[in-house]
C-alpha atoms as a PDB file:
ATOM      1  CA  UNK A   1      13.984  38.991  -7.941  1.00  0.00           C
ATOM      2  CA  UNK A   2      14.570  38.094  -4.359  1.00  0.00           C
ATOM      3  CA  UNK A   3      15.210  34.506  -2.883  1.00  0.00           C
ATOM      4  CA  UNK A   4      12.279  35.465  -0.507  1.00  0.00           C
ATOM      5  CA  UNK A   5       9.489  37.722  -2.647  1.00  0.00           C
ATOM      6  CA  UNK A   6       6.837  37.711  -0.103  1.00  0.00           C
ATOM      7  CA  UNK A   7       9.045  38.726   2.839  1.00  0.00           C
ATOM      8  CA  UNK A   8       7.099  40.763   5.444  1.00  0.00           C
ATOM      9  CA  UNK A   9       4.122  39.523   3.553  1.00  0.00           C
ATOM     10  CA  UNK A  10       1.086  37.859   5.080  1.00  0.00           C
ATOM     11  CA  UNK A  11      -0.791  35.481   2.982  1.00  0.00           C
ATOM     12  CA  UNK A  12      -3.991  33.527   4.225  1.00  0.00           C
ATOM     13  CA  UNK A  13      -4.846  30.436   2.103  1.00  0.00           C
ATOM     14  CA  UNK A  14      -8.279  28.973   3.085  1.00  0.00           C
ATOM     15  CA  UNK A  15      -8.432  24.945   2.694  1.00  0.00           C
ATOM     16  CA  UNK A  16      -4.927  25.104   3.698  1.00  0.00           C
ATOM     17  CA  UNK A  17      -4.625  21.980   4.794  1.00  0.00           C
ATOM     18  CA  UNK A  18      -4.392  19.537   2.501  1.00  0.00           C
ATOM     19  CA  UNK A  19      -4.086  19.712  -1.192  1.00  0.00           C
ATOM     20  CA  UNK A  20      -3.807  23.080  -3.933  1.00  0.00           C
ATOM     21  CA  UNK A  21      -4.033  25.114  -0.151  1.00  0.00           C
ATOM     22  CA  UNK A  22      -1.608  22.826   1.256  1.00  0.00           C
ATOM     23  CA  UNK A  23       1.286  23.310  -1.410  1.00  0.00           C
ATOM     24  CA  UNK A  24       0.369  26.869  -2.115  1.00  0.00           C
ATOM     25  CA  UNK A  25       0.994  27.415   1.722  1.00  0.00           C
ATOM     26  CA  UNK A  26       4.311  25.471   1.504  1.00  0.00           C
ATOM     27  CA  UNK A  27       5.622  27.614  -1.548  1.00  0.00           C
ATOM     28  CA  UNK A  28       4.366  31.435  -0.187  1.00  0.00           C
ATOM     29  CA  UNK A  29       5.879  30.137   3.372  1.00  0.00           C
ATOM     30  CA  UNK A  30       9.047  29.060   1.297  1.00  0.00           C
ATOM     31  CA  UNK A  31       8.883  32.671  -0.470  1.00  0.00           C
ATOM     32  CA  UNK A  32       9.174  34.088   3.045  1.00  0.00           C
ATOM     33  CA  UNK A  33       5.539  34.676   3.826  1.00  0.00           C
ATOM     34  CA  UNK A  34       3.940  34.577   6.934  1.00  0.00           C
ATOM     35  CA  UNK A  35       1.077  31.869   6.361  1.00  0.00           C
ATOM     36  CA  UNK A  36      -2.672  32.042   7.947  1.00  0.00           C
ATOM     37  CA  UNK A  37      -4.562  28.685   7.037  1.00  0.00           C
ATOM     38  CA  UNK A  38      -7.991  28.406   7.168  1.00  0.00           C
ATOM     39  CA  UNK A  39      -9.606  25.254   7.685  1.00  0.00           C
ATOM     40  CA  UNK A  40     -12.518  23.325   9.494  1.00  0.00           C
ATOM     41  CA  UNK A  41      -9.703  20.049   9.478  1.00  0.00           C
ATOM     42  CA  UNK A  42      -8.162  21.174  12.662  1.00  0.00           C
ATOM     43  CA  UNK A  43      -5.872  18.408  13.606  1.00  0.00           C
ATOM     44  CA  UNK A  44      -4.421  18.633   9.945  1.00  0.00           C
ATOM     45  CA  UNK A  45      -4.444  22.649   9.485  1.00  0.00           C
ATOM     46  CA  UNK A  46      -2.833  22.592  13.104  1.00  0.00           C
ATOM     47  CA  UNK A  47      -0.309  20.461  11.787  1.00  0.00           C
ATOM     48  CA  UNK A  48       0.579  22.405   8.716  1.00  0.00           C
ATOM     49  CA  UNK A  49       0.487  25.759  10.446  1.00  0.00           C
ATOM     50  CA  UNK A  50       2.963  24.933  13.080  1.00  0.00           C
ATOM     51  CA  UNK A  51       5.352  23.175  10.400  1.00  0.00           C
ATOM     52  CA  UNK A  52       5.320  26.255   8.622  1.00  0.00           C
ATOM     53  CA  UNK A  53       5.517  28.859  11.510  1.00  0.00           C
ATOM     54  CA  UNK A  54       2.005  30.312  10.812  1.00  0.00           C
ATOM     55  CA  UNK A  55      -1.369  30.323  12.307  1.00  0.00           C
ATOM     56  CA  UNK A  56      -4.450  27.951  12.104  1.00  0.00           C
ATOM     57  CA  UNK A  57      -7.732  29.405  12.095  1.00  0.00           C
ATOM     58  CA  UNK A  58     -10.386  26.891  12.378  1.00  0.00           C
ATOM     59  CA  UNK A  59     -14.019  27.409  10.705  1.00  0.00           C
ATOM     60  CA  UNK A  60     -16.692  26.168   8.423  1.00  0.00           C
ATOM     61  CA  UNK A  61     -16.218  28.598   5.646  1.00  0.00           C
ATOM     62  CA  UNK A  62     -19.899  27.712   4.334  1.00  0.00           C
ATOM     63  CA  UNK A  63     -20.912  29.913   7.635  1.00  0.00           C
ATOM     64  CA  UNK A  64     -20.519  33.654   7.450  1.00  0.00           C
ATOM     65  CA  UNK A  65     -19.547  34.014  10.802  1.00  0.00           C
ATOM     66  CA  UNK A  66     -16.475  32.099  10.708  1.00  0.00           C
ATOM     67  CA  UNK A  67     -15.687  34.075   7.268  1.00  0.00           C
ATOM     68  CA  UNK A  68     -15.402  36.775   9.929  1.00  0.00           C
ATOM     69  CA  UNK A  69     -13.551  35.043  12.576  1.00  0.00           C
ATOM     70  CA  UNK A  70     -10.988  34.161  10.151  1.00  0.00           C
ATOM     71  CA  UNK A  71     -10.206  37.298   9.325  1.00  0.00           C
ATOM     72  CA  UNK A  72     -10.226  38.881  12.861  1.00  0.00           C
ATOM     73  CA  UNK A  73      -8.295  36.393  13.883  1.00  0.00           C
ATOM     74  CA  UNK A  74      -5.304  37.237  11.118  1.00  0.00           C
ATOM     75  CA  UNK A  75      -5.940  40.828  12.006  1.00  0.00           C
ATOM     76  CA  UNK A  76      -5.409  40.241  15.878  1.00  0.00           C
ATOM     77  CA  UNK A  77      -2.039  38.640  15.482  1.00  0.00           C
ATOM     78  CA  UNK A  78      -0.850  40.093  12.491  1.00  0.00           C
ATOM     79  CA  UNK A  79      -2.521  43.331  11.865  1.00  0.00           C
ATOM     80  CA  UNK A  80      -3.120  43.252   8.164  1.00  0.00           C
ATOM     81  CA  UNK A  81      -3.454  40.877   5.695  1.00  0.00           C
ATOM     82  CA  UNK A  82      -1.625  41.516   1.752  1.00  0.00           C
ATOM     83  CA  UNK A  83      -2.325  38.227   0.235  1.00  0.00           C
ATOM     84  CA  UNK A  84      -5.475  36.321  -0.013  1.00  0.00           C
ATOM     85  CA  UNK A  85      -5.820  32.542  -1.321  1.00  0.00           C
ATOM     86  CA  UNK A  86      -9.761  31.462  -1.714  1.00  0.00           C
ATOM     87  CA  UNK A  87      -9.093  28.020  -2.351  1.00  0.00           C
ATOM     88  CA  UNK A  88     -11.728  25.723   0.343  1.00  0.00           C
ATOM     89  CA  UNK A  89     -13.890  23.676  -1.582  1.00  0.00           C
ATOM     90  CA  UNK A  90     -15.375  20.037  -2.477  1.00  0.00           C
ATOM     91  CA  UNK A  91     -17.116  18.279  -4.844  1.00  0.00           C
ATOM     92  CA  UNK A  92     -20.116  16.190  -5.071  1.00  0.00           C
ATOM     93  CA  UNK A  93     -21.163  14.339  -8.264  1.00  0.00           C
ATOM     94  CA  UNK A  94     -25.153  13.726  -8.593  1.00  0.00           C
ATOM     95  CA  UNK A  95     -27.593  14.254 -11.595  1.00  0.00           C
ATOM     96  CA  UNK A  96     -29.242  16.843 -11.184  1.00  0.00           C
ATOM     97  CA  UNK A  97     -32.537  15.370 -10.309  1.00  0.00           C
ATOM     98  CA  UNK A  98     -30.971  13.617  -7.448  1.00  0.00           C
ATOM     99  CA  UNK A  99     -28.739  16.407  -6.434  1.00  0.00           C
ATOM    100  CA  UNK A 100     -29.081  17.511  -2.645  1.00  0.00           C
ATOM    101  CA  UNK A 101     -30.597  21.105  -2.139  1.00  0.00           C
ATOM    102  CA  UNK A 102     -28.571  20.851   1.161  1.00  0.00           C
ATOM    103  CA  UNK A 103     -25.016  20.056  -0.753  1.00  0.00           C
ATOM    104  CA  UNK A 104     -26.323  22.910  -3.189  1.00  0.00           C
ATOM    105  CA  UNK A 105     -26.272  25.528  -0.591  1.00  0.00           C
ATOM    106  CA  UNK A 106     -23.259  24.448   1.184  1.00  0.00           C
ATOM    107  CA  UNK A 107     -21.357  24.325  -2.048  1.00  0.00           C
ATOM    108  CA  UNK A 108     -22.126  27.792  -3.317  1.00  0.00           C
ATOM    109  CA  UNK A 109     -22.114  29.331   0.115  1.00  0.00           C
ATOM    110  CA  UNK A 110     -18.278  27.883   0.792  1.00  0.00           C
ATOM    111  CA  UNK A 111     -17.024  28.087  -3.165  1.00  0.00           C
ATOM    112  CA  UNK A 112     -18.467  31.514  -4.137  1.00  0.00           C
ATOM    113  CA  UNK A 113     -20.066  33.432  -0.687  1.00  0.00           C
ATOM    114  CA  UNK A 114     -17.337  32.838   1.489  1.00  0.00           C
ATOM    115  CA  UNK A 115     -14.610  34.456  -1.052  1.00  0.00           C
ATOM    116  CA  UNK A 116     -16.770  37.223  -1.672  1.00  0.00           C
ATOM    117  CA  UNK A 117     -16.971  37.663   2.042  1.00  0.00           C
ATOM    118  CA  UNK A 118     -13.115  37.429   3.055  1.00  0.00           C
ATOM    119  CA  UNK A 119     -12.339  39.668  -0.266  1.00  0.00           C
ATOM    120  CA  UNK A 120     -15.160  42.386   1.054  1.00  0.00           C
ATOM    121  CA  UNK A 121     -13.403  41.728   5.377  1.00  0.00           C
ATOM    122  CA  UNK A 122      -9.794  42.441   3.538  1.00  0.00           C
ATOM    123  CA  UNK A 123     -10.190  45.147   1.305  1.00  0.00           C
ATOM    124  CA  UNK A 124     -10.090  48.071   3.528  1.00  0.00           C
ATOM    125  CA  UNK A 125      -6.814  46.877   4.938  1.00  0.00           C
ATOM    126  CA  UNK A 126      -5.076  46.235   1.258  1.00  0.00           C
ATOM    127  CA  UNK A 127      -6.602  49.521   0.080  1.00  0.00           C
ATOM    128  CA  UNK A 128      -4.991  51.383   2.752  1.00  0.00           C
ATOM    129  CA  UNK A 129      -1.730  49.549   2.529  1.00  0.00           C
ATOM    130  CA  UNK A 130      -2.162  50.453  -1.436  1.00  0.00           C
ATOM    131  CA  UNK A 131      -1.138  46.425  -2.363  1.00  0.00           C
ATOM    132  CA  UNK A 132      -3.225  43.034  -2.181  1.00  0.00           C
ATOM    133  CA  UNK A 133      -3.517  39.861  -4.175  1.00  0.00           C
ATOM    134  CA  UNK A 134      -6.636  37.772  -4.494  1.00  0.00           C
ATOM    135  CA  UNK A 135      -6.605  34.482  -6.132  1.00  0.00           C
ATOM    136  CA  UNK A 136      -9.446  32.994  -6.552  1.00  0.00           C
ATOM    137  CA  UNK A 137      -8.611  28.961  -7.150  1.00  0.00           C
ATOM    138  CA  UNK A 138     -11.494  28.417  -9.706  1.00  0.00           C
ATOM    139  CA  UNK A 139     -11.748  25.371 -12.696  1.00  0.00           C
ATOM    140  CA  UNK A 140     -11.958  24.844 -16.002  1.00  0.00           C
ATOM    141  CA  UNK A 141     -15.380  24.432 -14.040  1.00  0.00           C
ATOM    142  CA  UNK A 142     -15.505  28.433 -14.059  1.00  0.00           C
ATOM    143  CA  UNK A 143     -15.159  28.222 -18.439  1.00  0.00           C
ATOM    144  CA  UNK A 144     -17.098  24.928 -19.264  1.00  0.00           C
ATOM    145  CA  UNK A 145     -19.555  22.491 -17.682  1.00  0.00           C
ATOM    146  CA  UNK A 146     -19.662  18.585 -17.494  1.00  0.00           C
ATOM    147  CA  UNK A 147     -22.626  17.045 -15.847  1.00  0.00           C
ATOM    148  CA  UNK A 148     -23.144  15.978 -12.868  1.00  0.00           C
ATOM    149  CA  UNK A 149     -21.390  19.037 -11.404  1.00  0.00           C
ATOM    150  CA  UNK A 150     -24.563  21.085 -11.364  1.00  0.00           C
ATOM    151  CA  UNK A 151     -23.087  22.997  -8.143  1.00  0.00           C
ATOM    152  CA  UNK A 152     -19.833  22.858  -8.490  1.00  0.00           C
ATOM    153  CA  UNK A 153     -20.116  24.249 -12.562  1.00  0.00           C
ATOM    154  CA  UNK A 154     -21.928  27.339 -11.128  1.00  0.00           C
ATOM    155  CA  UNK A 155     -20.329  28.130  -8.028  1.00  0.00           C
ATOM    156  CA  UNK A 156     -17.041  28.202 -10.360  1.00  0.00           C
ATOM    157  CA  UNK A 157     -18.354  30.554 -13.422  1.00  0.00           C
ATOM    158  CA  UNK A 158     -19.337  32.590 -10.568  1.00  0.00           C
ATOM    159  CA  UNK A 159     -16.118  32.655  -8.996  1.00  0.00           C
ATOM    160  CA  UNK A 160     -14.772  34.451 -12.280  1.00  0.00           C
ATOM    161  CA  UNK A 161     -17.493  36.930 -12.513  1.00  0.00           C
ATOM    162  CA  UNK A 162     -16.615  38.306  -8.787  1.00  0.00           C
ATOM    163  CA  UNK A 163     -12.914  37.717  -9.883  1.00  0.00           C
ATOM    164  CA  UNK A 164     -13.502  40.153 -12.881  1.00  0.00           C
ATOM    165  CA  UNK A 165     -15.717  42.751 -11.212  1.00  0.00           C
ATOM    166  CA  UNK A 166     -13.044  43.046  -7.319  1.00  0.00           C
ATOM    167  CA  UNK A 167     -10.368  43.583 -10.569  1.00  0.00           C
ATOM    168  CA  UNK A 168     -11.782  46.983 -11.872  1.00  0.00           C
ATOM    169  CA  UNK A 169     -12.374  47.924  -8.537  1.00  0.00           C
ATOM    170  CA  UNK A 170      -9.297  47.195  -6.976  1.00  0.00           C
ATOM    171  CA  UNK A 171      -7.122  48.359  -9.599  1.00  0.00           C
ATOM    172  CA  UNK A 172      -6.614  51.831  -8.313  1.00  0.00           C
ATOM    173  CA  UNK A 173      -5.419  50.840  -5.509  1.00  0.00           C
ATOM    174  CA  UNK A 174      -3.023  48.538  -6.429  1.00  0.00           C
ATOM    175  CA  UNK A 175      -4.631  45.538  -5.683  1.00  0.00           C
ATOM    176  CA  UNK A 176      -4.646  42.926  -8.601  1.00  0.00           C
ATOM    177  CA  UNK A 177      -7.615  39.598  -8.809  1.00  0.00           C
ATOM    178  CA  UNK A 178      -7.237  36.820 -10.663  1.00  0.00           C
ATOM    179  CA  UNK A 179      -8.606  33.534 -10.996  1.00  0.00           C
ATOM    180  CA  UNK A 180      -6.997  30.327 -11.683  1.00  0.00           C
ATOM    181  CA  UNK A 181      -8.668  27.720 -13.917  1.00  0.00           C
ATOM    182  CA  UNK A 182      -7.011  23.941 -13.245  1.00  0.00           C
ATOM    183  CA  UNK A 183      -8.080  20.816 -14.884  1.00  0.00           C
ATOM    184  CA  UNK A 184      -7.725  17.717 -12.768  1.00  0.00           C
ATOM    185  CA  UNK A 185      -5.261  18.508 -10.309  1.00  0.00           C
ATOM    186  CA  UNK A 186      -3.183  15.385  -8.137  1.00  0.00           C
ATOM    187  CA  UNK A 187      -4.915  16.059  -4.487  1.00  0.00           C
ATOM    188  CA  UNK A 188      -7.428  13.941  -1.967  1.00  0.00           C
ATOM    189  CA  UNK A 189     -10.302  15.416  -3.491  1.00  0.00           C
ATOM    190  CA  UNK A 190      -9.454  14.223  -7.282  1.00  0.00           C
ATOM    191  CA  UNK A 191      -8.626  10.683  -5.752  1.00  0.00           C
ATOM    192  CA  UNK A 192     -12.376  10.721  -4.541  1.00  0.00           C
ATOM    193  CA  UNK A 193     -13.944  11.898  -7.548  1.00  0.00           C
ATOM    194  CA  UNK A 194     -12.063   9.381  -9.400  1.00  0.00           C
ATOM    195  CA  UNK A 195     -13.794   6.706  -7.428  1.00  0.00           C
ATOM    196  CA  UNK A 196     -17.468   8.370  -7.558  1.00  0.00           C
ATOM    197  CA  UNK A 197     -17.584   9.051 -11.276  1.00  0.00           C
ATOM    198  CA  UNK A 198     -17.009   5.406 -11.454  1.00  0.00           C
ATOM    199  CA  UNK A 199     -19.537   3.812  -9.391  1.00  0.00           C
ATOM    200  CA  UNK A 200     -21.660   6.875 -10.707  1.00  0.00           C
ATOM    201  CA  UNK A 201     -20.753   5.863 -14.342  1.00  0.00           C
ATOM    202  CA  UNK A 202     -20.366   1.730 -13.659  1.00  0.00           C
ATOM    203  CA  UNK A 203     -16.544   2.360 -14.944  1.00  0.00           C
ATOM    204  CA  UNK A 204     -13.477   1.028 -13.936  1.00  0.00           C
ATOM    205  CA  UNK A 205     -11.510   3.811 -12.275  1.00  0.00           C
ATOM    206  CA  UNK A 206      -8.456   4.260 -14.857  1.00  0.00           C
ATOM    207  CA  UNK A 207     -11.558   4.644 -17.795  1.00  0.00           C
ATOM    208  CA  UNK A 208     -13.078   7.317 -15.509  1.00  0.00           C
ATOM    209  CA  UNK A 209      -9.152   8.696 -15.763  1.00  0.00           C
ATOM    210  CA  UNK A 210      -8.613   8.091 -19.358  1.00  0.00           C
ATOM    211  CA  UNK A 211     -12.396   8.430 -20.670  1.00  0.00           C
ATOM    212  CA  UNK A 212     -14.145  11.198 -18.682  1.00  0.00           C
ATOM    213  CA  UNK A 213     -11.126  13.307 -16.573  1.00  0.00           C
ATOM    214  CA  UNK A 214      -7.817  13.165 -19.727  1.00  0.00           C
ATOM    215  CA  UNK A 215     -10.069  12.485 -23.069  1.00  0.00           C
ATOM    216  CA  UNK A 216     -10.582  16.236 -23.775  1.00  0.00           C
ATOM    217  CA  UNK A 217      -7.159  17.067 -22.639  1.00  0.00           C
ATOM    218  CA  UNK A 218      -3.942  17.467 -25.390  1.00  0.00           C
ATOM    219  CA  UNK A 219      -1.674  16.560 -22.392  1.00  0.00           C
ATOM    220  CA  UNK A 220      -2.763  13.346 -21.102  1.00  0.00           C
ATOM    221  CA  UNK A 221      -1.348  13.476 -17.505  1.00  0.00           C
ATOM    222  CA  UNK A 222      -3.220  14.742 -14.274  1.00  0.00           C
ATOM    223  CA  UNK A 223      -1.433  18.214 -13.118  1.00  0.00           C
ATOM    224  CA  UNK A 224       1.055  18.002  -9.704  1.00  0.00           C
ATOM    225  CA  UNK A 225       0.026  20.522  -7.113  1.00  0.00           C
ATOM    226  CA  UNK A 226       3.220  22.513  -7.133  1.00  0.00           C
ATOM    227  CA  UNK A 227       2.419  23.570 -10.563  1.00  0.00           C
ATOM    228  CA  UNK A 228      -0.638  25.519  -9.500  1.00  0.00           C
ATOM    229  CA  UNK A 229       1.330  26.610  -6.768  1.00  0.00           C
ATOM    230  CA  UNK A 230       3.929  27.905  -8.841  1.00  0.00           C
ATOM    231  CA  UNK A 231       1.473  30.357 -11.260  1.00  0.00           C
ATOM    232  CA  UNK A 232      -0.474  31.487  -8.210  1.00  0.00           C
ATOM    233  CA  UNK A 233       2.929  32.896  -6.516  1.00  0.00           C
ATOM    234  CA  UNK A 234       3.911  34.376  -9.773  1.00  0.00           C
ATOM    235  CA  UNK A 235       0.658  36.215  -9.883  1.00  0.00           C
ATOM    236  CA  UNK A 236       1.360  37.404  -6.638  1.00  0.00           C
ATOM    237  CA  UNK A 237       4.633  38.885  -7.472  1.00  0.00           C
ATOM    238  CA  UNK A 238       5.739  42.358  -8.718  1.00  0.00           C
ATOM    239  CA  UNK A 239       6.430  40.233 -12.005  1.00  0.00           C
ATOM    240  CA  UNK A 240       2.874  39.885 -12.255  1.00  0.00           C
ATOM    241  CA  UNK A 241       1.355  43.746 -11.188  1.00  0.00           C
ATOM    242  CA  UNK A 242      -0.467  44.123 -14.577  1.00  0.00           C
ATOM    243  CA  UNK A 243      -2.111  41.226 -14.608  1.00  0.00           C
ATOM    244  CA  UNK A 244      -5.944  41.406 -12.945  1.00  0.00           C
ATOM    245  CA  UNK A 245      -9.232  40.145 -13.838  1.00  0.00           C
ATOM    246  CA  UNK A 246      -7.588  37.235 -15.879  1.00  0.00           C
ATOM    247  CA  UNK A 247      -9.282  33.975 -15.677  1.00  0.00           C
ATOM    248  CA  UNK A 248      -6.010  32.086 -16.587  1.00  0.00           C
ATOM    249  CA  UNK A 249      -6.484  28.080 -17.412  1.00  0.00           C
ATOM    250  CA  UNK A 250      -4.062  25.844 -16.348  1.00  0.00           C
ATOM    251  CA  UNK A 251      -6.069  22.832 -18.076  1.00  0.00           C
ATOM    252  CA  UNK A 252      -3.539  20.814 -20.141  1.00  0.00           C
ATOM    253  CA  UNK A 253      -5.094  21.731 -23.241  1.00  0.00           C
ATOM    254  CA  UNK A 254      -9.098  21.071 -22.445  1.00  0.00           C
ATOM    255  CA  UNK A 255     -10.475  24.760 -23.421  1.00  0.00           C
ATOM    256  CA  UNK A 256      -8.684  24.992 -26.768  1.00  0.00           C
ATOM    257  CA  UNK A 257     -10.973  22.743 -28.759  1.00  0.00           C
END
């Protein structure tokens, strides 16, 4: 395999700039790609784009029209895209009686109608080019629920049913979908949840991180970054060309029981 896989390759990661987005950008860049990030922190996504040699598209990925803008903008400079990353996303943790109908339609318009929109604004141009990769950054969210995650639970299984259906559509044409499923992941937005589950909960945080986030889990760690980053550039590689429509857990044992 080459030292540089993704040469001549460009890859746009959405919620590029800090985070899964952040270290999948610095691995595809490091694999040679040319990197597109997506992002409505501008200072930060400005930041990361220029450290990598890529561009920074700034939107609110909850709006359809900047769906569109991010797109036209990769086109405009680049021409094409091969590799798509749907990764932008947050959390909030409420019962659901209390939940926000507001945060309801933000989170399911950025988690599940904005990938469905960049996937439907790229496929003509991987189609054509006969080659494209889609990952979808879902959860263990996508397989299973926990509560207080009404949103957040079904944006996720929802991700995986547009993961499996772009797969048997975009198979002959040699573009491959898949989704990947992390348990708690190291990042910004973990640290947060840590600290809502426990005022939500009244628990210390390292219960909320021993009790609630590692109990289920047969590896009792939280999972680095770079680890996600790692699977989501070998499903992008000519290693991984049979492999579509997989929703493939990377959830330190939590969906065997």
């Amino acid at each position: 395999m080459s030292d540089k896989p993704f040469q001549n390759k460009v890859a746009v990661v959405t919620g590029g700039a800090s985070g899964i987005g952040l270290t999948i950008a610095e691995r595809f860049a490091t694999d040679g790609a040319q990197i597109v990030i997506g992002d409505i922190q501008a200072e930060a996504g400005k930041a990361v784009a220029q450290s990598l040699g890529g561009l920074f598209v700034e939107g609110d990925l909850s709006r359809r029209a900047d769906c569109q803008t991010l797109i036209d903008g990769v086109v405009k400079t680049f021409g094409t895209v091969h590799i798509l990353v749907n990764n932008a996303g947050f959390q909030h943790i409420d019962p659901i009686e209390s939940f926000p109908e507001d945060t309801w339609d933000k989170m399911l318009a950025l988690m599940l109608t904005a990938p469905f929109l960049l996937t439907k604004y790229v496929w003509p141009m991987m189609k054509a080019q006969g080659w494209g990769r889609i990952i979808n950054i879902a959860s263990i969210h996508g397989q299973v629920a926990s509560p207080l995650k009404s949103a957040y639970v079904t944006a996720k299984h929802g991700l995986i049913g547009l993961t499996r259906a772009a797969a048997l559509e975009g198979g002959p044409y040699g573009i491959t979908v898949n989704a990947i499923c992390p348990a708690y992941v190291r990042t910004p937005l973990v640290e947060n949840q840590i600290a809502d589950q426990a005022r939500i909960r009244n628990m210390p945080p390292e219960a909320v991180i021993e009790k609630v986030m590692l109990e289920p889990a047969a590896i009792k760690r939280l999972i680095e970054p770079e680890e996600v980053a790692a699977f989501a550039a070998y499903l992008c590689s000519e290693a991984a060309s049979v492999i579509t429509g997989a929703a493939l857990a990377i959830d330190l044992g939590w969906t065997a029981r």
